[in-house]
C-alpha atoms as a PDB file:
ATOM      1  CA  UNK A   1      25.688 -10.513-111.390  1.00  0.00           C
ATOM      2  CA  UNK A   2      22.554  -9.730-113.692  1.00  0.00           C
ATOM      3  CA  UNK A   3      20.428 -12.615-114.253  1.00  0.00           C
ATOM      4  CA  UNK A   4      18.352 -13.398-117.754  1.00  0.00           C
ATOM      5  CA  UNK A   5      14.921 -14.012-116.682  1.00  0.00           C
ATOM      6  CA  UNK A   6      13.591 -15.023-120.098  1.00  0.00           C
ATOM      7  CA  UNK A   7      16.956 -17.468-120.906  1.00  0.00           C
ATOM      8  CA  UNK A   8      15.995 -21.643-120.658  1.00  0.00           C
ATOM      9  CA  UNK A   9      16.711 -22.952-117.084  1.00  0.00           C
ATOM     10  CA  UNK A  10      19.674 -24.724-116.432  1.00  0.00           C
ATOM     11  CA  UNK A  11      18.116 -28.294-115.285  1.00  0.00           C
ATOM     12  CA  UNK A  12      21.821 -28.902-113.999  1.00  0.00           C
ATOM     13  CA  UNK A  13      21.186 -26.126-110.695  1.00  0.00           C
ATOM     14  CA  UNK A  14      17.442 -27.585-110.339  1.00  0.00           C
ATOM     15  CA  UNK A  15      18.488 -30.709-109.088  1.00  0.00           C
ATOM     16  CA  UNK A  16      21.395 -29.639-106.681  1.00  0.00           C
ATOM     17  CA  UNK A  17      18.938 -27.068-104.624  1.00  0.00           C
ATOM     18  CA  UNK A  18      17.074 -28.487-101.517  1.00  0.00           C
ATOM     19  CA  UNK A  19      13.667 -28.270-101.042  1.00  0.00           C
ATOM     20  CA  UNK A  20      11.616 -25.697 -98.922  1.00  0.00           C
ATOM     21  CA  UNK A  21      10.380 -27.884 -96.522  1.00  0.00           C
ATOM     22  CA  UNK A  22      13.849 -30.089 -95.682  1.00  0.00           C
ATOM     23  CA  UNK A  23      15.208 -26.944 -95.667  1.00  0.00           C
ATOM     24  CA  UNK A  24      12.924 -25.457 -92.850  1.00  0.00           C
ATOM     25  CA  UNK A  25      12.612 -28.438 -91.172  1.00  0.00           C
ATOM     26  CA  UNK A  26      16.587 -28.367 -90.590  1.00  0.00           C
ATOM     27  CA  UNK A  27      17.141 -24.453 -90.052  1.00  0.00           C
ATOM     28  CA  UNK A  28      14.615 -25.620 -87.143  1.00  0.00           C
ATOM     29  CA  UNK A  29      16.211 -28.406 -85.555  1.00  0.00           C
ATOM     30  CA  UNK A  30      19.660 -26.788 -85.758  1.00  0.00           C
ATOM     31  CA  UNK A  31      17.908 -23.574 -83.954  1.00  0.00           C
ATOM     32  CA  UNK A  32      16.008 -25.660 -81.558  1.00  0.00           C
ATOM     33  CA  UNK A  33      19.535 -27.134 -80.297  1.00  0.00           C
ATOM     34  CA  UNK A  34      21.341 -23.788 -80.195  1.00  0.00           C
ATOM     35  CA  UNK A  35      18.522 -22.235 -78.199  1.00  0.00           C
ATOM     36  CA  UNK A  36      18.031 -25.605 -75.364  1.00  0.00           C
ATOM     37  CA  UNK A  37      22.217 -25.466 -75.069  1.00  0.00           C
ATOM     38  CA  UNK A  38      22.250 -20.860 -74.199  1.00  0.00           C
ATOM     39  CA  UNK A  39      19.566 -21.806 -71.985  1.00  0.00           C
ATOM     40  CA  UNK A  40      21.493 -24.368 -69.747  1.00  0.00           C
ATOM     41  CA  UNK A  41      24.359 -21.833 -70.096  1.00  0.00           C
ATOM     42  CA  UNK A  42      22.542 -18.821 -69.451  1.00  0.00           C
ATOM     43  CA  UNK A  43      20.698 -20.493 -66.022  1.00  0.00           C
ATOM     44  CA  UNK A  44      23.726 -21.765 -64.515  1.00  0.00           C
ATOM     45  CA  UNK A  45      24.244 -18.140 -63.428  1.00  0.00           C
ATOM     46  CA  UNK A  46      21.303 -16.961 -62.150  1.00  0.00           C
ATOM     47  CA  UNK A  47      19.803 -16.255 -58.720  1.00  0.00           C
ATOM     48  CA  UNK A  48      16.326 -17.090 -58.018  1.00  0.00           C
ATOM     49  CA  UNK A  49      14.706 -14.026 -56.113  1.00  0.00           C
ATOM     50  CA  UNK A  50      14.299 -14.028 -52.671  1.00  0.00           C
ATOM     51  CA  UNK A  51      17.419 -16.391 -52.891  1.00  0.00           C
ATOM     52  CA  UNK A  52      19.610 -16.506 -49.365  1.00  0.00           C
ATOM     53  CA  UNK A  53      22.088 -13.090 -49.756  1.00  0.00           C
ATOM     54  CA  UNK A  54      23.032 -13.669 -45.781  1.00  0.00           C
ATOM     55  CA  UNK A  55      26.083 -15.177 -46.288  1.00  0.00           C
ATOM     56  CA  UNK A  56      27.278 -12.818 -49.464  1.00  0.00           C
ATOM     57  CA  UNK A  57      29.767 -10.089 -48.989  1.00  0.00           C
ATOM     58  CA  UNK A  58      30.115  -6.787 -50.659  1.00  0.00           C
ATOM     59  CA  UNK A  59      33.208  -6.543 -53.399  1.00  0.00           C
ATOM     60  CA  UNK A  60      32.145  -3.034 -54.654  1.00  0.00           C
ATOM     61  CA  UNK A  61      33.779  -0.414 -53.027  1.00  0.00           C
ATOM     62  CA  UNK A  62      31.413   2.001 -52.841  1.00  0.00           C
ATOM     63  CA  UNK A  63      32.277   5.884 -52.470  1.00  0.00           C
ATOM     64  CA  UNK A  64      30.386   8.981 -50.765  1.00  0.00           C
ATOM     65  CA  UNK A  65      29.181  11.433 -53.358  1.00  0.00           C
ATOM     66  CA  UNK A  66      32.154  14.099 -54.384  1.00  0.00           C
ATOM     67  CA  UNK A  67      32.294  17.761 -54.029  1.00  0.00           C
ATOM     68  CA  UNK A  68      31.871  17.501 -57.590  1.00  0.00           C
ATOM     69  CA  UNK A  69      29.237  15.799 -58.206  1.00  0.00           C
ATOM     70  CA  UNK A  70      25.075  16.215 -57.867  1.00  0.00           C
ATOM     71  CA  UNK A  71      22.492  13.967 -57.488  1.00  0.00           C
ATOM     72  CA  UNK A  72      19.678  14.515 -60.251  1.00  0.00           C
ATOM     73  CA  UNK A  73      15.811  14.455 -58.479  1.00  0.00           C
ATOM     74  CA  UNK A  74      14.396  13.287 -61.568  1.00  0.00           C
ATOM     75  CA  UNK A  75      16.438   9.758 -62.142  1.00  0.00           C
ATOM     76  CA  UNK A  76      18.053   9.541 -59.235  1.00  0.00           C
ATOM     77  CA  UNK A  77      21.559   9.323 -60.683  1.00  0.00           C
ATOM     78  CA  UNK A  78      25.543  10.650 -59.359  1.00  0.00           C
ATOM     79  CA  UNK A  79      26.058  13.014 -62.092  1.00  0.00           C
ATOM     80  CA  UNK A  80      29.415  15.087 -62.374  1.00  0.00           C
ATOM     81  CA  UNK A  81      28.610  18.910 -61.797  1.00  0.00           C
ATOM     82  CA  UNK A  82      29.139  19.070 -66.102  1.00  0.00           C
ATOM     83  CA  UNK A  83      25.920  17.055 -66.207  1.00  0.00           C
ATOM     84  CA  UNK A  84      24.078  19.749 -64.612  1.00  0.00           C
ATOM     85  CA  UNK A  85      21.307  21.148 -66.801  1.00  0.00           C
ATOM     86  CA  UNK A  86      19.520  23.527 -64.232  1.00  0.00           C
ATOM     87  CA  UNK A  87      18.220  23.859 -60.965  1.00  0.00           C
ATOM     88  CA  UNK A  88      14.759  24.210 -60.365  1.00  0.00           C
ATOM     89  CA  UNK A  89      14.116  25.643 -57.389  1.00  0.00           C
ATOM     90  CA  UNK A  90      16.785  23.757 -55.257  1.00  0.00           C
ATOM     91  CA  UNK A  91      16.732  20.789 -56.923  1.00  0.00           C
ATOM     92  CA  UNK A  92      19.162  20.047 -59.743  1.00  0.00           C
ATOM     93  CA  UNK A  93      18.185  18.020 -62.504  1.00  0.00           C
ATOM     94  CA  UNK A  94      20.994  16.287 -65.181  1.00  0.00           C
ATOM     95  CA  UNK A  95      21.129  17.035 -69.154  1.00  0.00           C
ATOM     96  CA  UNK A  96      19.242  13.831 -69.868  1.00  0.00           C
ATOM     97  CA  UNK A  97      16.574  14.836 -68.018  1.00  0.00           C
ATOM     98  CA  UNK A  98      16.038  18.172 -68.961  1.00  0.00           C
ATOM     99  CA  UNK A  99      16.077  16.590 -72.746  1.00  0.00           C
END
């Protein structure tokens, strides 16, 4: 929709827009709210470091590293053998690294 810059105002539209500073002053309170209510959320899931693990018990099963897979010595990371970008010296290093 073009709009004529130099055409009279409508007085009409004037008096049904808000002003700046109700406006702000609202967009704030409604964010305030929103942000006080994800906090609550958020926290109700979180673990405090150096929290008590003892009684905890593992439901990952965890799996020794596969024929075909290699262990990058740059990140760290399982990588499947396709990952492989080259070995330098005896140490292989993934595609992410390498890049």
């Amino acid at each position: 929709m073009t709009t004529d810059y130099d055409a009279p105002r409508n007085q009409d539209q004037e008096k049904n827009t808000v002003p700046l500073e109700e406006f702000t002053n609202q967009g704030a309170q409604r964010q305030t709210n929103q942000i006080d209510e994800d906090e609550a959320v958020v926290s109700e899931g979180l673990e405090l470091p150096g929290a008590d693990l003892s009684g905890e018990e593992l439901t990952v099963r965890v799996l020794p590293q596969q024929s075909d897979e290699f262990t990058c010595m740059e990140c760290f990371l399982v990588h499947h053998i396709s990952q492989l970008a080259s070995e330098e010296g005896d140490e292989p290093v993934c595609a992410d690294c390498v890049g």
